[in-house]
Protein backbone atom coordinates (compact mmCIF):
# COMPACT_ATOMS: atom_id res chain seq x y z
CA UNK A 1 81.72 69.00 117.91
CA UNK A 2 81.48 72.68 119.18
CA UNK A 3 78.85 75.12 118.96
CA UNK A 4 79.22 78.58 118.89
CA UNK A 5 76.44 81.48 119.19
CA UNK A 6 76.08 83.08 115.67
CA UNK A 7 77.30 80.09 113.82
CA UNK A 8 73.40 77.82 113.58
CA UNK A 9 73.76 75.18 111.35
CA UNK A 10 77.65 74.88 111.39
CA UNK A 11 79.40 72.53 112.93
CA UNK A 12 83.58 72.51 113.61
CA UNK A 13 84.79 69.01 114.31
CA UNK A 14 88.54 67.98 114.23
CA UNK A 15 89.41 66.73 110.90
CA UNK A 16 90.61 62.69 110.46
CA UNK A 17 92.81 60.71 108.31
CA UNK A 18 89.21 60.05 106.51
CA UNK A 19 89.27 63.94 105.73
CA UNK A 20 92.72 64.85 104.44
CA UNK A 21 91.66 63.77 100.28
CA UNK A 22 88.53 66.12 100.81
CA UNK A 23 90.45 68.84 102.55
CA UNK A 24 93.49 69.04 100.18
CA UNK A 25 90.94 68.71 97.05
CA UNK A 26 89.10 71.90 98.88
CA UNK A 27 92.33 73.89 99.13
CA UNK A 28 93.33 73.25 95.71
CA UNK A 29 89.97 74.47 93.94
CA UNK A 30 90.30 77.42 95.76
CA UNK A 31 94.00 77.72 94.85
CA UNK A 32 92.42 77.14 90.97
CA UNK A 33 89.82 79.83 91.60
CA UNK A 34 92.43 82.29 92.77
CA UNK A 35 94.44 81.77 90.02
CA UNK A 36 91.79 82.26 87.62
CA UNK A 37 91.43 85.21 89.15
CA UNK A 38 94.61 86.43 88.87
CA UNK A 39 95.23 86.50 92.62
CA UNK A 40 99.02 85.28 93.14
CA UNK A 41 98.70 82.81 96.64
CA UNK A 42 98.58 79.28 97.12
CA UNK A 43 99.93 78.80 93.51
CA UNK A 44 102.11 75.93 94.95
CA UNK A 45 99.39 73.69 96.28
CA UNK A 46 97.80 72.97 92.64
CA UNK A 47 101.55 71.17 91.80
CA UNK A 48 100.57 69.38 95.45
CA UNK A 49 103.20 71.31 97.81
CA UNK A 50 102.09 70.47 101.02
CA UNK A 51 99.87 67.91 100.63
CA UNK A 52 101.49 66.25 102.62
CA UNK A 53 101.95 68.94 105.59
CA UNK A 54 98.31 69.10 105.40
CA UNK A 55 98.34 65.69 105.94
CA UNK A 56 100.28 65.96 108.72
CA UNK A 57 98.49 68.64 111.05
CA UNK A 58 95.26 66.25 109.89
CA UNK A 59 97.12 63.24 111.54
CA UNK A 60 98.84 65.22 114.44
CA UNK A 61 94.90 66.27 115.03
CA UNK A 62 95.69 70.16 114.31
CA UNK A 63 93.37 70.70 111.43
CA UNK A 64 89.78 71.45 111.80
CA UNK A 65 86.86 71.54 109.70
CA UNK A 66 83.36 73.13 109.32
CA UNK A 67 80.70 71.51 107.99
CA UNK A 68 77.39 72.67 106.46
CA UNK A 69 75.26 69.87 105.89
CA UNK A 70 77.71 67.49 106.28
CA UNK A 71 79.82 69.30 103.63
CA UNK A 72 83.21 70.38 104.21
CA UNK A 73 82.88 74.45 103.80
CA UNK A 74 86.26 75.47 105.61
CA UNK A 75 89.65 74.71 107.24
CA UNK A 76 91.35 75.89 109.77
CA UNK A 77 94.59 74.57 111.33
CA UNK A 78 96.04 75.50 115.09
CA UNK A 79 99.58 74.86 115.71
CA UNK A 80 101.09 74.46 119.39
CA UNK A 81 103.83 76.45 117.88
CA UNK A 82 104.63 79.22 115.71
CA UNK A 83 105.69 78.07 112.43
């Protein structure tokens, strides 16, 4: 786990195999919530495009995730390459 100064109470962790359902079901109710908002991005990931290139950066240990009270808040991913 890391800690950083400003962020009390969060913790970032790299995300496992354990994660990825929890992690793709995050990015797709936000995907929902944008649409429903008439915001045109991540439209493809509620018809499950990438699920499984999410799935991959979770098992190629790329993917991280924050968690507030043990609940998954937010994602990031860091590649070792540009994509």
């Amino acid at each position: 786990m890391v800690y950083i100064e400003g962020l009390k109470g969060f913790n970032i962790q790299i995300a496992t195999k354990d994660d990825s359902s929890k992690v793709i079901k995050m990015l797709k109710r936000i995907a929902l919530w944008m649409k429903d908002n008439e915001i045109n991005q991540w439209r493809f990931l509620l018809d499950g495009g990438d699920d499984e290139e999410i799935e991959q950066a979770i098992t190629n240990r790329e993917t991280y995730i924050v968690l507030k009270d043990n609940d998954i808040v937010a994602t990031f991913t860091l590649l070792s390459k540009q994509s």
